[in-house]
Structures are given as C-alpha cells and as structure tokens.
PDB file of N, CA and C in Angstrom:
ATOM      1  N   UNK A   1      83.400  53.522  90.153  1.00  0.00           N
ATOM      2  CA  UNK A   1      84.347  52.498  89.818  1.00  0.00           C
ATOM      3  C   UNK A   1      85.691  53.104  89.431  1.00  0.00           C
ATOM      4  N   UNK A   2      85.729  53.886  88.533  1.00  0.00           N
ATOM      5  CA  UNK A   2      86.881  54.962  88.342  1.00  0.00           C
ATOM      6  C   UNK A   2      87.957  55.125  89.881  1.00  0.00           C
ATOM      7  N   UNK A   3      87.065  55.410  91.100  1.00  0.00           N
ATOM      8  CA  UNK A   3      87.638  55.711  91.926  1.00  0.00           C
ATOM      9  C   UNK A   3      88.531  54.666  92.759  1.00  0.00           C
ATOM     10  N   UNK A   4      87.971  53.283  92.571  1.00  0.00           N
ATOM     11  CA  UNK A   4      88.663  52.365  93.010  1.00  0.00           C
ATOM     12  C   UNK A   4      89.499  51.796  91.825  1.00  0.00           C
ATOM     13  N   UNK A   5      89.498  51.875  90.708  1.00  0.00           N
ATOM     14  CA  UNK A   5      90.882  51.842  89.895  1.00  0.00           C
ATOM     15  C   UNK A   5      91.949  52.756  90.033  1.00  0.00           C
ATOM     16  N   UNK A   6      91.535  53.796  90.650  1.00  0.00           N
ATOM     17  CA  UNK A   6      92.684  54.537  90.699  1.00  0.00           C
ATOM     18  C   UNK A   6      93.177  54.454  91.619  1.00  0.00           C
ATOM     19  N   UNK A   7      92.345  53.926  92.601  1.00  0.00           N
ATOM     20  CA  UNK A   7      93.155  53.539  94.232  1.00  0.00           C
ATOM     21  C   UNK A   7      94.138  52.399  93.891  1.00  0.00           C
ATOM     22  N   UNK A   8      93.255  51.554  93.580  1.00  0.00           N
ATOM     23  CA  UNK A   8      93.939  50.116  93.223  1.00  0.00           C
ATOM     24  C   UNK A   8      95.614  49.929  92.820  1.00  0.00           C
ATOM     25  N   UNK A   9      95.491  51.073  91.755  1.00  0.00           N
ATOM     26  CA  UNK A   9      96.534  51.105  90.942  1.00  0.00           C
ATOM     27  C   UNK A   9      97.682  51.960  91.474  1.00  0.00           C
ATOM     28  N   UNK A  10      97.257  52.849  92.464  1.00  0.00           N
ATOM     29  CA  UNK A  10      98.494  53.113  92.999  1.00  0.00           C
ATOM     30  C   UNK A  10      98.897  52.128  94.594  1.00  0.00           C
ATOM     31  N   UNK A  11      98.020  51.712  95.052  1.00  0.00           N
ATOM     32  CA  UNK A  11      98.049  50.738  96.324  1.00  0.00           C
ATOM     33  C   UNK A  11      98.913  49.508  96.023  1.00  0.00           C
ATOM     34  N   UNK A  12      99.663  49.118  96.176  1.00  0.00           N
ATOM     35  CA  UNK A  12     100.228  47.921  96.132  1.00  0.00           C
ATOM     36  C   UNK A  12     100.554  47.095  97.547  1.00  0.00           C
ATOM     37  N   UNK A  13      99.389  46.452  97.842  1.00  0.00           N
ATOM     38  CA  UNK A  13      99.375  45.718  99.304  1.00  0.00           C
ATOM     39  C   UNK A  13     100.083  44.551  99.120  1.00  0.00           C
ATOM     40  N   UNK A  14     100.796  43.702 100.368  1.00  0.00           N
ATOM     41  CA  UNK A  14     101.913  43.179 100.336  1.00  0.00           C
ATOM     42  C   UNK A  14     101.116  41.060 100.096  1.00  0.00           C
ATOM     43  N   UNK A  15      99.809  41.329 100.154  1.00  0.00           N
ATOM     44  CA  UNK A  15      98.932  40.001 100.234  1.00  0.00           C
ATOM     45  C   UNK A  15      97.639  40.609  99.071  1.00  0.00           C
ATOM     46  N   UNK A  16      97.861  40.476  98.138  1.00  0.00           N
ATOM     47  CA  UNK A  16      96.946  41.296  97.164  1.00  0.00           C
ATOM     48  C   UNK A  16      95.798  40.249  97.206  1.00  0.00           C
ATOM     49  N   UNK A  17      95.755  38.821  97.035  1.00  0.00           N
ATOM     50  CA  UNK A  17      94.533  38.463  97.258  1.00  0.00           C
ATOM     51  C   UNK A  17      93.608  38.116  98.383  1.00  0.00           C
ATOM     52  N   UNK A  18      94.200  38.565  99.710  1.00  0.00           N
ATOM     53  CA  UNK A  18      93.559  38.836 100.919  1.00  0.00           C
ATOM     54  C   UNK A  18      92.851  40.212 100.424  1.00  0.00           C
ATOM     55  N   UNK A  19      93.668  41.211 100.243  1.00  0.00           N
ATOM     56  CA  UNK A  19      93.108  42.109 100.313  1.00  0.00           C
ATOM     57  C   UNK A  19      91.527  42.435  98.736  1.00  0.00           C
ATOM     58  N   UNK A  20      91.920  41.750  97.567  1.00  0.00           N
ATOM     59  CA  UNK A  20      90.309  41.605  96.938  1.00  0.00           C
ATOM     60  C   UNK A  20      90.129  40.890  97.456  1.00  0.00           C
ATOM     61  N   UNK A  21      89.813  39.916  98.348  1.00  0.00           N
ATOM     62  CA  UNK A  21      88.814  39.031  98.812  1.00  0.00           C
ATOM     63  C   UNK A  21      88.062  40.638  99.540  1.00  0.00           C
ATOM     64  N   UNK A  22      88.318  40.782 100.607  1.00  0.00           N
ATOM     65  CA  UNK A  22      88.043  41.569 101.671  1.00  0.00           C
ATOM     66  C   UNK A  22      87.343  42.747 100.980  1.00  0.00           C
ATOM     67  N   UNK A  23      87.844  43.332  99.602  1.00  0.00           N
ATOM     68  CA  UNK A  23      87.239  44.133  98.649  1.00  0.00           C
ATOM     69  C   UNK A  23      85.510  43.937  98.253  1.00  0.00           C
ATOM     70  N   UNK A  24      85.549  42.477  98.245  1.00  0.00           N
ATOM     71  CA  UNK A  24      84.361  42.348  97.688  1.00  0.00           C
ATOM     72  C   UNK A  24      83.215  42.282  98.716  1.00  0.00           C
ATOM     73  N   UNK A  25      83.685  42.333 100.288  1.00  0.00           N
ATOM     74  CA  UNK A  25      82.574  42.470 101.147  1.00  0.00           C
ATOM     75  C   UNK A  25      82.230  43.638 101.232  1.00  0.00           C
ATOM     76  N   UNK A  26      82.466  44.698 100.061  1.00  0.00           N
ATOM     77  CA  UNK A  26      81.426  45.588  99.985  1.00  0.00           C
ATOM     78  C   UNK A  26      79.890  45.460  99.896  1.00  0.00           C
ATOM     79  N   UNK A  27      79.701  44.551  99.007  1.00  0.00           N
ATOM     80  CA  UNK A  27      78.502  43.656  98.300  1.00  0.00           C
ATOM     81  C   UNK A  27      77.896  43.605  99.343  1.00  0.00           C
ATOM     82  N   UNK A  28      77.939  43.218 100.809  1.00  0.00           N
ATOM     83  CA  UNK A  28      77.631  43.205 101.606  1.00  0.00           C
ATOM     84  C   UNK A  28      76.527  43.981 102.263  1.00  0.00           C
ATOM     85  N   UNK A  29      76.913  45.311 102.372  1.00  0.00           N
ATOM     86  CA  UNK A  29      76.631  46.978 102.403  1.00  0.00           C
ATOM     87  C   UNK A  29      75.490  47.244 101.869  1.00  0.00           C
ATOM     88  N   UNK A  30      75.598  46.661 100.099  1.00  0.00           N
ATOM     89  CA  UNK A  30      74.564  46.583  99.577  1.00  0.00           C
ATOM     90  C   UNK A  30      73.605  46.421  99.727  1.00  0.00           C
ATOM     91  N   UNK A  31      73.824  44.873  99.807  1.00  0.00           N
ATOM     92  CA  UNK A  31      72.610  43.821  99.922  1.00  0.00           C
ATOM     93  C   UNK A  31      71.591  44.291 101.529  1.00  0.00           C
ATOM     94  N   UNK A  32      72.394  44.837 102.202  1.00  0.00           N
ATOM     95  CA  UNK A  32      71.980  45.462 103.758  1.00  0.00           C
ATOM     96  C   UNK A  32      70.914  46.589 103.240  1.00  0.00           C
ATOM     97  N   UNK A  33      71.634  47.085 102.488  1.00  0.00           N
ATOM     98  CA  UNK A  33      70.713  48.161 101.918  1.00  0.00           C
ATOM     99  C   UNK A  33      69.571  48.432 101.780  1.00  0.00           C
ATOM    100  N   UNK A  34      69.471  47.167 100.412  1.00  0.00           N
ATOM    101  CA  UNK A  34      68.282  46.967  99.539  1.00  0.00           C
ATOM    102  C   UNK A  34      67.425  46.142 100.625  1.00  0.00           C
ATOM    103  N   UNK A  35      67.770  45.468 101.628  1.00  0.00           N
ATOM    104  CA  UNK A  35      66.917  44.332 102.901  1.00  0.00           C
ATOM    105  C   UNK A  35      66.394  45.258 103.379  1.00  0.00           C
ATOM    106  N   UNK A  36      66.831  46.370 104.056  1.00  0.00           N
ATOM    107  CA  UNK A  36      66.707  47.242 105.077  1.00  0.00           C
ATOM    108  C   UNK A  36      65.697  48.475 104.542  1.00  0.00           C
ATOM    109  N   UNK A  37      65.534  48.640 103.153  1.00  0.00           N
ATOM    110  CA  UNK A  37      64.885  49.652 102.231  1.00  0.00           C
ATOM    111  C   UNK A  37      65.298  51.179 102.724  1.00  0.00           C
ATOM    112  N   UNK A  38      66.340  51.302 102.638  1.00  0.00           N
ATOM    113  CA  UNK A  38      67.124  52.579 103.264  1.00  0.00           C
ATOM    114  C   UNK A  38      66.998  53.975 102.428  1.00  0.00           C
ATOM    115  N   UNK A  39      66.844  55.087 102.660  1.00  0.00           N
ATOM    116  CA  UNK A  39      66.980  56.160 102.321  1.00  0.00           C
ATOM    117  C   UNK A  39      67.471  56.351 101.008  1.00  0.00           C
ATOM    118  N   UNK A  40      67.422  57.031  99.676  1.00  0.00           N
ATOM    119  CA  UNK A  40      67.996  56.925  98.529  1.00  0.00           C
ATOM    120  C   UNK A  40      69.398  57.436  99.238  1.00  0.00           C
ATOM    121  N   UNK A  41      69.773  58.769  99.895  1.00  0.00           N
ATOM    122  CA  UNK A  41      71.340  58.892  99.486  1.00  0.00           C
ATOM    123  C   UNK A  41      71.989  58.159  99.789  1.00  0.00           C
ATOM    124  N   UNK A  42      71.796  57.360 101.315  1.00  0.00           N
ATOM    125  CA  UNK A  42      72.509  56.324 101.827  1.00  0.00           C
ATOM    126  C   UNK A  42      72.408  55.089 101.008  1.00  0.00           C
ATOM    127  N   UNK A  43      71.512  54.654  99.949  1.00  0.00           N
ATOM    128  CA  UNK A  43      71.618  53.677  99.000  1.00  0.00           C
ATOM    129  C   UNK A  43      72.964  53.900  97.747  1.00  0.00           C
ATOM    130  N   UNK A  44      72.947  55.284  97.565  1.00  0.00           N
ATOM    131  CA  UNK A  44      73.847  55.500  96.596  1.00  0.00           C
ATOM    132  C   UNK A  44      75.546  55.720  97.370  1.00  0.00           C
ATOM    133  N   UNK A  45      75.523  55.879  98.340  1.00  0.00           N
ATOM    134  CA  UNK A  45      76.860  55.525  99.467  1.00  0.00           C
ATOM    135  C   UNK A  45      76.827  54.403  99.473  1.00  0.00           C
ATOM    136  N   UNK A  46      76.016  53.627  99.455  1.00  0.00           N
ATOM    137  CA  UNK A  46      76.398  51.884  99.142  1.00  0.00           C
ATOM    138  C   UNK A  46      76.498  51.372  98.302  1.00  0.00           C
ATOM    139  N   UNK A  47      76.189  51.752  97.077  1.00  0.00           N
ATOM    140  CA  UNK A  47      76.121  51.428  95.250  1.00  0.00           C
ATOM    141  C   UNK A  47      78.064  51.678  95.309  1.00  0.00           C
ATOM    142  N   UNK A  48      78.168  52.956  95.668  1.00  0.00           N
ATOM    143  CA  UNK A  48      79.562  53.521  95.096  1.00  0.00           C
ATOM    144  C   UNK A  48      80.724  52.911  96.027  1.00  0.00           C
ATOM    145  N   UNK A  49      80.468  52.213  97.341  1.00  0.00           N
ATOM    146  CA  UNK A  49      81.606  51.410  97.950  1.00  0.00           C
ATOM    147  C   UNK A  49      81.091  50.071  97.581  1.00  0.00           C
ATOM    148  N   UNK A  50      79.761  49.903  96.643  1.00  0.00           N
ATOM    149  CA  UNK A  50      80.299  48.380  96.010  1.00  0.00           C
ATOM    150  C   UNK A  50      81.124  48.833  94.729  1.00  0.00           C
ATOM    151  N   UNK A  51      80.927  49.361  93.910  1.00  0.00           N
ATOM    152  CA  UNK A  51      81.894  49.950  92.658  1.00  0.00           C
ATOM    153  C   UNK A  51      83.202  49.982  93.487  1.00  0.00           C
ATOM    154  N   UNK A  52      83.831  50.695  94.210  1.00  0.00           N
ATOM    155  CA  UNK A  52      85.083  50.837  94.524  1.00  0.00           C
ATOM    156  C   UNK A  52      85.777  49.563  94.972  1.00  0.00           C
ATOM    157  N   UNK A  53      84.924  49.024  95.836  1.00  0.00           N
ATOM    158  CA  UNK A  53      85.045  47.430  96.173  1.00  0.00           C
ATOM    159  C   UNK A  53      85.392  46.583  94.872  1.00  0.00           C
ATOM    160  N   UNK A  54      84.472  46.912  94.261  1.00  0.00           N
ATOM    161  CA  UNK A  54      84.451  45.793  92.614  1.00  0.00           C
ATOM    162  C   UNK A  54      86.054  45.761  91.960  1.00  0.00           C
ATOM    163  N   UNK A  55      86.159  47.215  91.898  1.00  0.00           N
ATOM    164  CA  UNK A  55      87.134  47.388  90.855  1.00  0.00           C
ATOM    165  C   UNK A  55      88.471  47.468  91.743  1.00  0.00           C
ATOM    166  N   UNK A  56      88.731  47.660  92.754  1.00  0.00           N
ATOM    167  CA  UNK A  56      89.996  46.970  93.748  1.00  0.00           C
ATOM    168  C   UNK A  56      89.804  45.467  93.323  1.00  0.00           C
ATOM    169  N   UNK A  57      89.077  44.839  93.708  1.00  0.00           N
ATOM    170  CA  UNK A  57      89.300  43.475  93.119  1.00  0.00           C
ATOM    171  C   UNK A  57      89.629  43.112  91.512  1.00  0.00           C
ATOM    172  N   UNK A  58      89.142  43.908  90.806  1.00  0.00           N
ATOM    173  CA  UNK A  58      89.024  43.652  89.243  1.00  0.00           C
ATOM    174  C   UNK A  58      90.521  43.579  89.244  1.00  0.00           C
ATOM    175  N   UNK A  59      91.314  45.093  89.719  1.00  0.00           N
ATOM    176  CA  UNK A  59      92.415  45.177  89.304  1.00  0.00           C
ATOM    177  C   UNK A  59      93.779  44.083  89.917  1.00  0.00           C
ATOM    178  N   UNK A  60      93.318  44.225  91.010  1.00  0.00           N
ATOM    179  CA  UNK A  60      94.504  43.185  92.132  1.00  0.00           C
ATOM    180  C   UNK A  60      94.101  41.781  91.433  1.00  0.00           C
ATOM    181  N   UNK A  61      92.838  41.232  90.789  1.00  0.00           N
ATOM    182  CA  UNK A  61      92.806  39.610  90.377  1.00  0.00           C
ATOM    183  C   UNK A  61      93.570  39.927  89.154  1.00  0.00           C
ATOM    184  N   UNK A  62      93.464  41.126  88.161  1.00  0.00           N
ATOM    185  CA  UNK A  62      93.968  40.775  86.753  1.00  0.00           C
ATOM    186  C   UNK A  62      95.301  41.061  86.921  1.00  0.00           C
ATOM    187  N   UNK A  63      96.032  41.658  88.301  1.00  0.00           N
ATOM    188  CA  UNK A  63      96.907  41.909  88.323  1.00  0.00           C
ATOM    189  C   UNK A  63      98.065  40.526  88.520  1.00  0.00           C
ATOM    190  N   UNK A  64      97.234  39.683  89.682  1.00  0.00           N
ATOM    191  CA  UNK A  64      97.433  38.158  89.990  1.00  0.00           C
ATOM    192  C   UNK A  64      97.355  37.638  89.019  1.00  0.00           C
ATOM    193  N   UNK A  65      96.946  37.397  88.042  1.00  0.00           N
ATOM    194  CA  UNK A  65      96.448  36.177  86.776  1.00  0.00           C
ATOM    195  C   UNK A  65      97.916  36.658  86.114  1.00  0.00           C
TER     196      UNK A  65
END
C-alpha cells in the first residue's frame, strides 16, 4: 500500500476520478485468484496490485472530497 501512495501522490492525472475508479479493478485480480486457487507467489502479486490499487484510490478520492 505504501507503494501506491507514493505513486498516487506524485501522479497527478488530468480525470482523477476515472482514473480511482479504474484503480479499484484491481480487486478484480484478486478475486480471480482466490476462484482459480492459484499458486501462493502469484497470490501475493495479486494481494499487492490490490493494495496499490486501494491506495491510488484512497488518495485521488480524499484528494476529490
């Protein structure tokens, strides 16, 4: 999560809530994951682009509000 706050915060996209929407179809990845019962490392490559996903959105919505 760290890693997508720090992206976040230097990224300044020109449609910030297109772009967290689009953030949060990391979740996606996930959920593919855990359906699919995939390999642990490739589970934890999908844990950490939902975290990065999460927190691009965290920051671009609190940035919007």
């Amino acid at each position: 999560m760290l890693f997508g706050t720090a992206l976040a915060v230097r990224f300044v996209p020109r449609n910030p809530g297109i772009i967290a929407m689009l953030a949060l179809l990391s979740t996606v990845g996930e959920l593919a994951a855990i359906a699919a019962d995939v390999p642990q490392p490739l589970f934890f490559v999908a844990v950490f682009t939902v975290g990065t996903g999460n927190s691009v959105f965290g920051v671009l919505w609190i940035t919007a509000l």
